[in-house]
C-alpha atoms as a PDB file:
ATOM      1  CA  UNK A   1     -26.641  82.072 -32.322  1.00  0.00           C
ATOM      2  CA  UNK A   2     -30.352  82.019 -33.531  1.00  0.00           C
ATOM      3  CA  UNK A   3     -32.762  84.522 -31.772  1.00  0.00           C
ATOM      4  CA  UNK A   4     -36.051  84.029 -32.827  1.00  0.00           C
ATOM      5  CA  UNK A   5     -40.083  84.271 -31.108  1.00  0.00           C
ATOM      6  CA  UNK A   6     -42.638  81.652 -32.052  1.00  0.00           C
ATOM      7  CA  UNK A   7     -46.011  81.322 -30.984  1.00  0.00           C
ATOM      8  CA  UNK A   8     -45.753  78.149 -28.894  1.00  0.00           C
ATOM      9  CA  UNK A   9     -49.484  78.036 -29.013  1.00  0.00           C
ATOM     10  CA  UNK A  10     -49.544  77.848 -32.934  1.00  0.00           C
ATOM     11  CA  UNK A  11     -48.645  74.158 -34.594  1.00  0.00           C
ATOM     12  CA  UNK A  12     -47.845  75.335 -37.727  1.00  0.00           C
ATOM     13  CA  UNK A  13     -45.083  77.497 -36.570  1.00  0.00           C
ATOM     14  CA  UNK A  14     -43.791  74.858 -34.372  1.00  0.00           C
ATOM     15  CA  UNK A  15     -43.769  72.239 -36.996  1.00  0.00           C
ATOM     16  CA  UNK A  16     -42.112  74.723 -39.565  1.00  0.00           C
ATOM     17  CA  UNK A  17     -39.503  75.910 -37.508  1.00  0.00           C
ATOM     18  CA  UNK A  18     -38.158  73.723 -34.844  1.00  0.00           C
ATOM     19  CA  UNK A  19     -36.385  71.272 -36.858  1.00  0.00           C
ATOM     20  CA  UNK A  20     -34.279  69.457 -33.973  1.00  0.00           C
ATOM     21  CA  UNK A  21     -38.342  67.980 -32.501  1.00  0.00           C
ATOM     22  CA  UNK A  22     -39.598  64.807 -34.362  1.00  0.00           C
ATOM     23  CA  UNK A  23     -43.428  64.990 -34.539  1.00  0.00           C
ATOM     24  CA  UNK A  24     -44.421  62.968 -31.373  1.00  0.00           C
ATOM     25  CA  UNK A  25     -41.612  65.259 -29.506  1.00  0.00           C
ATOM     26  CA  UNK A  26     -43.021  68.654 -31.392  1.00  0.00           C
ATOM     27  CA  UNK A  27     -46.802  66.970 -30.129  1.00  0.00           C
ATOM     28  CA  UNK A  28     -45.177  66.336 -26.130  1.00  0.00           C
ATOM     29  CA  UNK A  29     -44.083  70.659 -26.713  1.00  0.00           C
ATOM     30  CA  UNK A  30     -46.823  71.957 -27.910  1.00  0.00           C
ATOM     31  CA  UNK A  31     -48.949  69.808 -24.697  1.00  0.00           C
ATOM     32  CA  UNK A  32     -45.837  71.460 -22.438  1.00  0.00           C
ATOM     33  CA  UNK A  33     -46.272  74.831 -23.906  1.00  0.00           C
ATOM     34  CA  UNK A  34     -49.696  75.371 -22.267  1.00  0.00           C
ATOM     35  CA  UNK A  35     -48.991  74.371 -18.816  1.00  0.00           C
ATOM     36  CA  UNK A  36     -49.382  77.414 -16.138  1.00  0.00           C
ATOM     37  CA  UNK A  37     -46.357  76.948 -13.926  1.00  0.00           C
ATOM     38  CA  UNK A  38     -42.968  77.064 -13.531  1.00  0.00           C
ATOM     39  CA  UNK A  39     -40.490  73.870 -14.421  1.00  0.00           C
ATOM     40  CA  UNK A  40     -37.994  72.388 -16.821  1.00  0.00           C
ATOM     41  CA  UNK A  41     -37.929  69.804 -19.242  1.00  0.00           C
ATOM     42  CA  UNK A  42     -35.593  68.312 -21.530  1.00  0.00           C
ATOM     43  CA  UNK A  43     -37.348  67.051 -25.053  1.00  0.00           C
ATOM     44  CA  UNK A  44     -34.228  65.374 -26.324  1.00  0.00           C
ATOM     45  CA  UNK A  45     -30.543  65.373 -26.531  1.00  0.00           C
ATOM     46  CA  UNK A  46     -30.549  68.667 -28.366  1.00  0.00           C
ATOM     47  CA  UNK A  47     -33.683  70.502 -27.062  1.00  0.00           C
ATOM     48  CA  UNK A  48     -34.580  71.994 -23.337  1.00  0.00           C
ATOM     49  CA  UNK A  49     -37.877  73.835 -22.610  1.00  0.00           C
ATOM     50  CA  UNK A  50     -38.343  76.100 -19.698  1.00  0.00           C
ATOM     51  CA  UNK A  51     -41.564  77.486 -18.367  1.00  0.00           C
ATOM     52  CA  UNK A  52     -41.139  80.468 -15.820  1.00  0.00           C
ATOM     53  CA  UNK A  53     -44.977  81.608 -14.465  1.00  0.00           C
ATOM     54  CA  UNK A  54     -45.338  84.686 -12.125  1.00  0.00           C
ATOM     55  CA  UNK A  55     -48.077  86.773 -11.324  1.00  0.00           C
ATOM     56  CA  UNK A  56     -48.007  88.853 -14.509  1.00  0.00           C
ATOM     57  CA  UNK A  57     -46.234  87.033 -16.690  1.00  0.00           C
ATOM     58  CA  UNK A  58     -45.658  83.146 -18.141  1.00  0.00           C
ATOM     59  CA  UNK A  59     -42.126  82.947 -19.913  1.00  0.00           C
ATOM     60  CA  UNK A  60     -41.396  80.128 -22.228  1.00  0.00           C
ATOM     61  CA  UNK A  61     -38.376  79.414 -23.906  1.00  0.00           C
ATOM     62  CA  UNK A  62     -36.838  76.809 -25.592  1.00  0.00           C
ATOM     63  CA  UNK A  63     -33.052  76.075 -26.578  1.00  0.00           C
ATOM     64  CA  UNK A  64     -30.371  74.271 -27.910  1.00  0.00           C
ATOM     65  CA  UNK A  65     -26.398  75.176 -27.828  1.00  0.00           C
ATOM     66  CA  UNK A  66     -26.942  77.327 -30.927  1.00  0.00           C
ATOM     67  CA  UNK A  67     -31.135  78.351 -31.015  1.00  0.00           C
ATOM     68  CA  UNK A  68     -33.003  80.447 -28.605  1.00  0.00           C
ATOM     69  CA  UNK A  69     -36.900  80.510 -29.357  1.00  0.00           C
ATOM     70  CA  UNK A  70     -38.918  81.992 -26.995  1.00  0.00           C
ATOM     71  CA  UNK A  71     -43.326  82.939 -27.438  1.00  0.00           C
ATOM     72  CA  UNK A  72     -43.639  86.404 -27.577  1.00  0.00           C
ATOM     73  CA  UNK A  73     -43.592  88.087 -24.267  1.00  0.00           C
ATOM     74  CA  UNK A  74     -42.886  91.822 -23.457  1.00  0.00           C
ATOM     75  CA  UNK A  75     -40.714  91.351 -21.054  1.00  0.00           C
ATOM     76  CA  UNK A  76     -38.448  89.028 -23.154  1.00  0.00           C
ATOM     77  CA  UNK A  77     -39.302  91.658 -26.070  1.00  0.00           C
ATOM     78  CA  UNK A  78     -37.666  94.656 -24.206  1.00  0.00           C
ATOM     79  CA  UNK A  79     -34.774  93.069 -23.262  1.00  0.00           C
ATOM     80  CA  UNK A  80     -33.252  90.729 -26.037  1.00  0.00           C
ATOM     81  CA  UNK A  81     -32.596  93.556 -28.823  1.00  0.00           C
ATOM     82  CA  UNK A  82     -29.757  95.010 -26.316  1.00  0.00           C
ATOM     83  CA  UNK A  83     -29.194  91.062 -24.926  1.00  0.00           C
ATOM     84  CA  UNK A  84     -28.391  89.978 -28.359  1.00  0.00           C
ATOM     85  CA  UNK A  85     -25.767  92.257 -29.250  1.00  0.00           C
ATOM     86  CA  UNK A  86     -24.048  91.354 -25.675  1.00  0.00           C
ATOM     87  CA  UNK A  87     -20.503  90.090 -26.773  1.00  0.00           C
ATOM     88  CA  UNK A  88     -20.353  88.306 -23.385  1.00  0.00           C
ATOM     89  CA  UNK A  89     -22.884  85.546 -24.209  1.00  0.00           C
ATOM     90  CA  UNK A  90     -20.781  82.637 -25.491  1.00  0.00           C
ATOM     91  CA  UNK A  91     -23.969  80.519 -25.969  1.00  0.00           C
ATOM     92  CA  UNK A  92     -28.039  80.463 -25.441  1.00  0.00           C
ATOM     93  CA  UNK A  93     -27.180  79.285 -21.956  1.00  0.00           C
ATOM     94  CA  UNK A  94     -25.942  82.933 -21.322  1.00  0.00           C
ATOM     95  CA  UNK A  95     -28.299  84.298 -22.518  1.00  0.00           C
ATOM     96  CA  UNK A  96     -30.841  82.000 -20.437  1.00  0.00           C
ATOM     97  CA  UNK A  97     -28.847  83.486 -17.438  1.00  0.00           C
ATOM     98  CA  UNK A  98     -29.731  86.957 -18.189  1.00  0.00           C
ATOM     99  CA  UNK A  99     -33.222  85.663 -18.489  1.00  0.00           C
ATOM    100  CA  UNK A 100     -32.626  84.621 -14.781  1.00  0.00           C
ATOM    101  CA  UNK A 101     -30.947  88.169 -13.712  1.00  0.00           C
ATOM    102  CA  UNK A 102     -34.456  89.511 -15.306  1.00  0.00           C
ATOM    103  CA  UNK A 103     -36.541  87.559 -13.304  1.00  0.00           C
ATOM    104  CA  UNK A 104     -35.015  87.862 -10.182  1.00  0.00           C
ATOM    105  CA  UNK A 105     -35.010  91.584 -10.657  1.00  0.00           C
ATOM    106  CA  UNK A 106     -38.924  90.998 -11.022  1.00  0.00           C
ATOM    107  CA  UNK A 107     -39.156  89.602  -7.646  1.00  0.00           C
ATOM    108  CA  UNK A 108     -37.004  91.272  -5.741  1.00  0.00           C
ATOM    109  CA  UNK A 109     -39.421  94.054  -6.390  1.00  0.00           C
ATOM    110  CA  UNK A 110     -42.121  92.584  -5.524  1.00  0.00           C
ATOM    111  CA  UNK A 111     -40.059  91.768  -2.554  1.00  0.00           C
ATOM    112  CA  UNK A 112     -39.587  95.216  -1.487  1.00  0.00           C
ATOM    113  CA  UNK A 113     -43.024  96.571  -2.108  1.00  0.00           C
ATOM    114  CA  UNK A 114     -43.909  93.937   0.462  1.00  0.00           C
ATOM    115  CA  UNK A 115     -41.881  94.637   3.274  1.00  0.00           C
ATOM    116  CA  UNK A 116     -42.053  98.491   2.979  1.00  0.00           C
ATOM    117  CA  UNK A 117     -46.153  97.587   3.359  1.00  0.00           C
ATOM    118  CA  UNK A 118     -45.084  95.394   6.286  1.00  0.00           C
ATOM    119  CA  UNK A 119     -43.417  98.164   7.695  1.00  0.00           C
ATOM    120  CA  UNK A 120     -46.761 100.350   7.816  1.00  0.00           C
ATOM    121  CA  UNK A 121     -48.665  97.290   8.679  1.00  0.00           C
ATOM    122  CA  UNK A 122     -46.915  96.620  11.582  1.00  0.00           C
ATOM    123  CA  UNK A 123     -46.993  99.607  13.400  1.00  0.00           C
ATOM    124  CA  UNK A 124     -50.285 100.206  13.022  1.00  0.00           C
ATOM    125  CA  UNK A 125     -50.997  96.460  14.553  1.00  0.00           C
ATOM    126  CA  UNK A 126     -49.054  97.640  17.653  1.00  0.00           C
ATOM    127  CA  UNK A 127     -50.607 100.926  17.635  1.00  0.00           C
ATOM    128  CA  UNK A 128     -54.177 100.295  17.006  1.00  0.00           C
ATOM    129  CA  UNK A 129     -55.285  96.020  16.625  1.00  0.00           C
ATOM    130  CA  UNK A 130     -58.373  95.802  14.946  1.00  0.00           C
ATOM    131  CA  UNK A 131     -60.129  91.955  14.011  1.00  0.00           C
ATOM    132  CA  UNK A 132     -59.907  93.178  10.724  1.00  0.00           C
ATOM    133  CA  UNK A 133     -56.769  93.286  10.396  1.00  0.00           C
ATOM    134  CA  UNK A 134     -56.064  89.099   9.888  1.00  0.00           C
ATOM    135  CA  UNK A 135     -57.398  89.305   6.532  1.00  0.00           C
ATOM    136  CA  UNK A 136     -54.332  91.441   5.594  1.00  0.00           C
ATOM    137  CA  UNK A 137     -51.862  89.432   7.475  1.00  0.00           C
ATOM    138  CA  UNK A 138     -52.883  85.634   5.329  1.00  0.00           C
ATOM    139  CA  UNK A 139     -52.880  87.805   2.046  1.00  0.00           C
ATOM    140  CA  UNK A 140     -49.374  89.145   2.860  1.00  0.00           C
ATOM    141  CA  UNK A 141     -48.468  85.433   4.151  1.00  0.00           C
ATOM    142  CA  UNK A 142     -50.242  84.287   0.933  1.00  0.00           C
ATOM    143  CA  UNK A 143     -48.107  87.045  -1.145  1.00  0.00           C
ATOM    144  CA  UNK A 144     -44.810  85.811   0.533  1.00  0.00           C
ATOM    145  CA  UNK A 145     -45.418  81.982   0.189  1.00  0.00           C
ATOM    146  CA  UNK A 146     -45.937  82.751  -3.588  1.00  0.00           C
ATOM    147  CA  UNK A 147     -42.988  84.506  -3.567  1.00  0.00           C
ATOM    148  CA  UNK A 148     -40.877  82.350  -2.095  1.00  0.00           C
ATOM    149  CA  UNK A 149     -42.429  79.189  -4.149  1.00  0.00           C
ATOM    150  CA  UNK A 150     -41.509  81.056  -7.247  1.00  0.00           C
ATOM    151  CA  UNK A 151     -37.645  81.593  -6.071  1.00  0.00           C
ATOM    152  CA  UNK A 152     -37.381  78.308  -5.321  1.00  0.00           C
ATOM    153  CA  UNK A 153     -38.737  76.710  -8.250  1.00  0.00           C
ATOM    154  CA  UNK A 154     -36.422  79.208 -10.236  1.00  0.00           C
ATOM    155  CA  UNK A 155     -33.605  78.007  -8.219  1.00  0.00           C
ATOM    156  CA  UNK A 156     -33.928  74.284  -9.007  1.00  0.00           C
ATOM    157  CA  UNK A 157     -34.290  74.987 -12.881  1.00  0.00           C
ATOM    158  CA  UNK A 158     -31.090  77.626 -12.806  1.00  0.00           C
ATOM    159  CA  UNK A 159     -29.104  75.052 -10.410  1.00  0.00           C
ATOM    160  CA  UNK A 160     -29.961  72.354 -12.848  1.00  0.00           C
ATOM    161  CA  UNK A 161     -28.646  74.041 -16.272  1.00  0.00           C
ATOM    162  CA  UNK A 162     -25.938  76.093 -14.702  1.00  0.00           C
ATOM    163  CA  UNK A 163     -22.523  76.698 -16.332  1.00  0.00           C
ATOM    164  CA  UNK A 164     -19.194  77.209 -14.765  1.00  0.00           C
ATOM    165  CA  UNK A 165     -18.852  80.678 -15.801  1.00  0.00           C
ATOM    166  CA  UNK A 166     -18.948  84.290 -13.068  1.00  0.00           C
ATOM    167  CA  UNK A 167     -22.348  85.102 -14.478  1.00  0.00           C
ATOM    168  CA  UNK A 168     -24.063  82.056 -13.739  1.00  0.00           C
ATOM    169  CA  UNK A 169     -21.941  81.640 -10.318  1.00  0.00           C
ATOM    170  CA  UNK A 170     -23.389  85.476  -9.738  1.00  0.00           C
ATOM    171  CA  UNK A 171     -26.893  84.526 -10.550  1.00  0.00           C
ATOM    172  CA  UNK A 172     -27.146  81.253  -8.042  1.00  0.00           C
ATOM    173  CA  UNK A 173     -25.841  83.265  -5.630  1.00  0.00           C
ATOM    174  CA  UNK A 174     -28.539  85.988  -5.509  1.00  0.00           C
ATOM    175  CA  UNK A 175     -31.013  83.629  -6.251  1.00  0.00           C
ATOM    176  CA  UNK A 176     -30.047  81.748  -2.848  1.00  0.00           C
ATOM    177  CA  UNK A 177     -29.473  84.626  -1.482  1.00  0.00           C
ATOM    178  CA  UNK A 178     -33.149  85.990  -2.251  1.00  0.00           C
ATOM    179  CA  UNK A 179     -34.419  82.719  -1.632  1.00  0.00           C
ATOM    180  CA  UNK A 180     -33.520  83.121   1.996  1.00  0.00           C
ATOM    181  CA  UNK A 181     -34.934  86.853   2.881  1.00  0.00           C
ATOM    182  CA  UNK A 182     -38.168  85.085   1.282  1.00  0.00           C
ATOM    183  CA  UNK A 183     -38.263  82.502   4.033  1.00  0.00           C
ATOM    184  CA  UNK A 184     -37.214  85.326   6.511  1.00  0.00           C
ATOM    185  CA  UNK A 185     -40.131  87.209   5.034  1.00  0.00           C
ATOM    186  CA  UNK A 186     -42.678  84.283   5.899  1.00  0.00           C
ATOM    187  CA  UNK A 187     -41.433  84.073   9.155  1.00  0.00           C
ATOM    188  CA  UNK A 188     -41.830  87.983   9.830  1.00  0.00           C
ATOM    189  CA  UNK A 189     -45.168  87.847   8.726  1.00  0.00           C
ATOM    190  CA  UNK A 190     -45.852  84.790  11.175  1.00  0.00           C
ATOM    191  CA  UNK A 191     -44.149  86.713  14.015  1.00  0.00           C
ATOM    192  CA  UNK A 192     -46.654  89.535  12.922  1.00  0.00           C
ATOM    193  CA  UNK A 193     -49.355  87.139  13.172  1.00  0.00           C
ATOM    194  CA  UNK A 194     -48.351  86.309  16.631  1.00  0.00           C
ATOM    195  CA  UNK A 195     -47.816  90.020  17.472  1.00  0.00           C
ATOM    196  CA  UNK A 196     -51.598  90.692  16.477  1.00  0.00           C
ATOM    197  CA  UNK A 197     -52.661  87.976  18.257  1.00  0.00           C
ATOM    198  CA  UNK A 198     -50.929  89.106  21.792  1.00  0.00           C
ATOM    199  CA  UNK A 199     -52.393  92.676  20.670  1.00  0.00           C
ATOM    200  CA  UNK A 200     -55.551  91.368  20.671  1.00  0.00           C
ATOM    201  CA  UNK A 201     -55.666  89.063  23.783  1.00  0.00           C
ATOM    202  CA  UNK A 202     -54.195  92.020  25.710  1.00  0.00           C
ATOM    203  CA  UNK A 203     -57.046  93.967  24.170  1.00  0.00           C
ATOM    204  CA  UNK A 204     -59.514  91.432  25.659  1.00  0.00           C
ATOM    205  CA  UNK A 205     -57.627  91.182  28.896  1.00  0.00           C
ATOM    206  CA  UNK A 206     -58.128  94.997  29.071  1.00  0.00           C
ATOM    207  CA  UNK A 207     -62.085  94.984  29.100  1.00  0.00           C
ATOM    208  CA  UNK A 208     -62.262  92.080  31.123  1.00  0.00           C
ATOM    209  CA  UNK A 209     -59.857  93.652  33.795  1.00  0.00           C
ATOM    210  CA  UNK A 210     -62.234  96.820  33.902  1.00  0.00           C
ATOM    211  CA  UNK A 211     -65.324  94.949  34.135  1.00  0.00           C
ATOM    212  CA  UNK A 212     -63.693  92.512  36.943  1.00  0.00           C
ATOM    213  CA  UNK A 213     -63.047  96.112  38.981  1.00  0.00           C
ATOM    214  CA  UNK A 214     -66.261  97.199  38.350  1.00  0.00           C
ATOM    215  CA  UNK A 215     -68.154  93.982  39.447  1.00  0.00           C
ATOM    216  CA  UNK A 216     -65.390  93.812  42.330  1.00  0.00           C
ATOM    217  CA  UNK A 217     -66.429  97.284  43.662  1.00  0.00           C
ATOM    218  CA  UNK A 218     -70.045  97.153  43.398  1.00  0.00           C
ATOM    219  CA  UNK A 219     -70.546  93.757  45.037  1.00  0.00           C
ATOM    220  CA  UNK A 220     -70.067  94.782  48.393  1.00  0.00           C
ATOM    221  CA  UNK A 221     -72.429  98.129  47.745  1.00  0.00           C
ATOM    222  CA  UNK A 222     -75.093  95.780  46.182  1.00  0.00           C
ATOM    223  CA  UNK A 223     -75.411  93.594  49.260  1.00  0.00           C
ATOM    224  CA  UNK A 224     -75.284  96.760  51.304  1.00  0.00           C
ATOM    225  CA  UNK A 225     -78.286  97.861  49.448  1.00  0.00           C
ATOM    226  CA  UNK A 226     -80.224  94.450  49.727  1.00  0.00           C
ATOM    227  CA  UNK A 227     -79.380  94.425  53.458  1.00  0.00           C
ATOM    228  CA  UNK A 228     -80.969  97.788  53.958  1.00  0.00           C
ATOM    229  CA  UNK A 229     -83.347  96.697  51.728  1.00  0.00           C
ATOM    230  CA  UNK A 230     -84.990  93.353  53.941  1.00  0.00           C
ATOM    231  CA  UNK A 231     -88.577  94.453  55.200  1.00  0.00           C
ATOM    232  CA  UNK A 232     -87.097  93.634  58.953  1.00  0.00           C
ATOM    233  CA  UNK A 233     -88.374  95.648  61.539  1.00  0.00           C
ATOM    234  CA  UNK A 234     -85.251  96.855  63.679  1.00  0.00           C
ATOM    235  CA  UNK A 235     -83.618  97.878  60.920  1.00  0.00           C
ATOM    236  CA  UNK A 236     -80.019  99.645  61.690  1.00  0.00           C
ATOM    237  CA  UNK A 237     -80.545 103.607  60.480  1.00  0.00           C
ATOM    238  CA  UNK A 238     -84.181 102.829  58.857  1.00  0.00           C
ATOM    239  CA  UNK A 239     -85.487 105.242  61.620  1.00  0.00           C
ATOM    240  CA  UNK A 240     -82.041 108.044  61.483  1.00  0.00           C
ATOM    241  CA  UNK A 241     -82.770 111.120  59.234  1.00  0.00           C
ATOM    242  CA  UNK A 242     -78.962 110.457  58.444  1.00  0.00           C
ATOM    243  CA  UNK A 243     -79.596 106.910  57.249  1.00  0.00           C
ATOM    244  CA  UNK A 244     -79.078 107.597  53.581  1.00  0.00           C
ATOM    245  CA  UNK A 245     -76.199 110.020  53.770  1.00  0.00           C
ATOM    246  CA  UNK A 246     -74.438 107.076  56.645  1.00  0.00           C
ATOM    247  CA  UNK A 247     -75.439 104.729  53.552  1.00  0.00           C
ATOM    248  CA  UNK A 248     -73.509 106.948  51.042  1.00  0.00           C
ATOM    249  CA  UNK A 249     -70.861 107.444  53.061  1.00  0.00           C
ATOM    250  CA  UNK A 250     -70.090 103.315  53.568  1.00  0.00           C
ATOM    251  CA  UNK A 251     -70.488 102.749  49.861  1.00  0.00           C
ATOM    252  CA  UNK A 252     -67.685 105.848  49.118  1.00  0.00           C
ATOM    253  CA  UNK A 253     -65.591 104.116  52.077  1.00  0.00           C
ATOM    254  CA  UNK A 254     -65.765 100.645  50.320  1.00  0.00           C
ATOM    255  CA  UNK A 255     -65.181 102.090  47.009  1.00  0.00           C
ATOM    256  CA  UNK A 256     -62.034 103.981  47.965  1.00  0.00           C
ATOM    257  CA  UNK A 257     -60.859 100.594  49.880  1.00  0.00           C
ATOM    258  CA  UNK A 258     -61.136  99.064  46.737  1.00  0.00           C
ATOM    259  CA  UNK A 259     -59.688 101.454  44.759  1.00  0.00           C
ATOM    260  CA  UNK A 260     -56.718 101.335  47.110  1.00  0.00           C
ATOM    261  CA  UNK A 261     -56.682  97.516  47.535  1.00  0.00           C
ATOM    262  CA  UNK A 262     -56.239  97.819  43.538  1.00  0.00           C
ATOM    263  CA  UNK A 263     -53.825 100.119  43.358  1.00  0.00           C
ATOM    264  CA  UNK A 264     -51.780  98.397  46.067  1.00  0.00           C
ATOM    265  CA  UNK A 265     -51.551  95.167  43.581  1.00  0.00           C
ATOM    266  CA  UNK A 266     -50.481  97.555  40.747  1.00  0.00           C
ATOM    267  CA  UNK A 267     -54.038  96.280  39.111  1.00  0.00           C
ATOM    268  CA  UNK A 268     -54.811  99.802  38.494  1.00  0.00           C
END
């Protein structure tokens, strides 16, 4: 089995090494070499490209039963000096698996870093809800949609090119199986989002309660002051020495009613 890195972005490399491409196919690569995402493609009967794009990294590999050529990458560069030695790998399909294992491992990082910053998130949402706070919530939303695009777009290629042997059976597995907290993870994050929300409205409901007790209890005082406050001539109290303290006293009475009334309907 043939192990070797070519610079996909050079055509004299690609038109002195892949020998299994006639020129219009090795023209159709190089065009598929450049494009910034994540799919399959099959370039003849001998010849399948694959294109895996992440955050930090765009793998690209191409292979037949007996070739592996992949543009340089570090993560590919680490790996494939112990992967090539492996006397497990019957073929480049194998070894396309491991690529798979390698990936997955990737995300499933990236996975965890995002729910342990969930974790925080969340509790300090139910603790303390700030408006700010909604600009975290669509970048982790954002952050798990990517996440779970990327595991499902890895899924189709894997699915497509998968061999009836335990490794690749192991790796479709985990990949579903990662695939599915990733969609769990979305719908955390909208549950979050409707968490906030609530925290918010209750928030709102909270001010607007107080203010609704406040305007509730000085109502009655304020027409008890505009009463007393008519230029009227008989005038009840405008000629006691008591008047203002009998005036105090019926605005403390109607406050404590209130605050009674209030506390009676658990509004308090």
């Amino acid at each position: 089995m043939e192990i070797k890195a070519l610079n996909f972005n050079s055509w004299d490399e690609i038109k002195s090494n892949i020998n299994l491409l006639t020129d219009s196919e090795k023209k159709d690569f190089k065009q598929l070499a450049t494009l910034e995402k994540s799919f399959s493609k099959q370039l003849n009967n001998d010849l399948q490209f694959f294109s895996f794009k992440g955050n930090r990294y765009h793998i690209r590999i191409l292979i037949s039963e007996n070739a592996f050529y992949y543009h340089p990458n570090s993560i590919l560069d680490e790996n494939l000096a112990n992967w090539r030695n492996d006397q497990k790998l019957a073929n480049t399909y194998d070894l396309l698996c491991l690529v798979g294992f390698e990936l997955l491992e990737i995300i499933q990082r990236q996975t965890h870093s995002l729910e342990f910053f969930m974790d925080k998130f969340e509790a300090d949402i139910l603790e303390d809800p700030r408006k700010s706070q909604i600009a975290d919530i669509i970048r982790l939303r954002g952050n798990a949609l990517k996440i779970k695009k990327q595991l499902n777009n890895y899924n189709q290629i894997f699915i497509r090119y998968k061999r009836n042997t335990p490794l690749w059976d192991e790796l479709i597995i985990n990949l579903q199986s990662s695939l599915d907290d990733a969609r769990s993870l979305v719908e955390v994050i909208e549950n979050i989002r409707e968490a906030h929300q609530a925290s918010m409205d209750n928030k709102v409901n909270e001010i607007m309660k107080f203010l609704t007790i406040m305007a509730t209890i000085l109502l009655p005082i304020s027409l008890l002051t505009s009463f007393f406050g008519m230029n009227f001539e008989n005038m009840p109290l405008i000629h006691n020495h008591n008047g203002i303290y009998i005036l105090y006293g019926l605005c403390l009475i109607i406050v404590l009613i209130s605050i009674y009334l209030f506390k009676q309907k658990d509004w308090l």
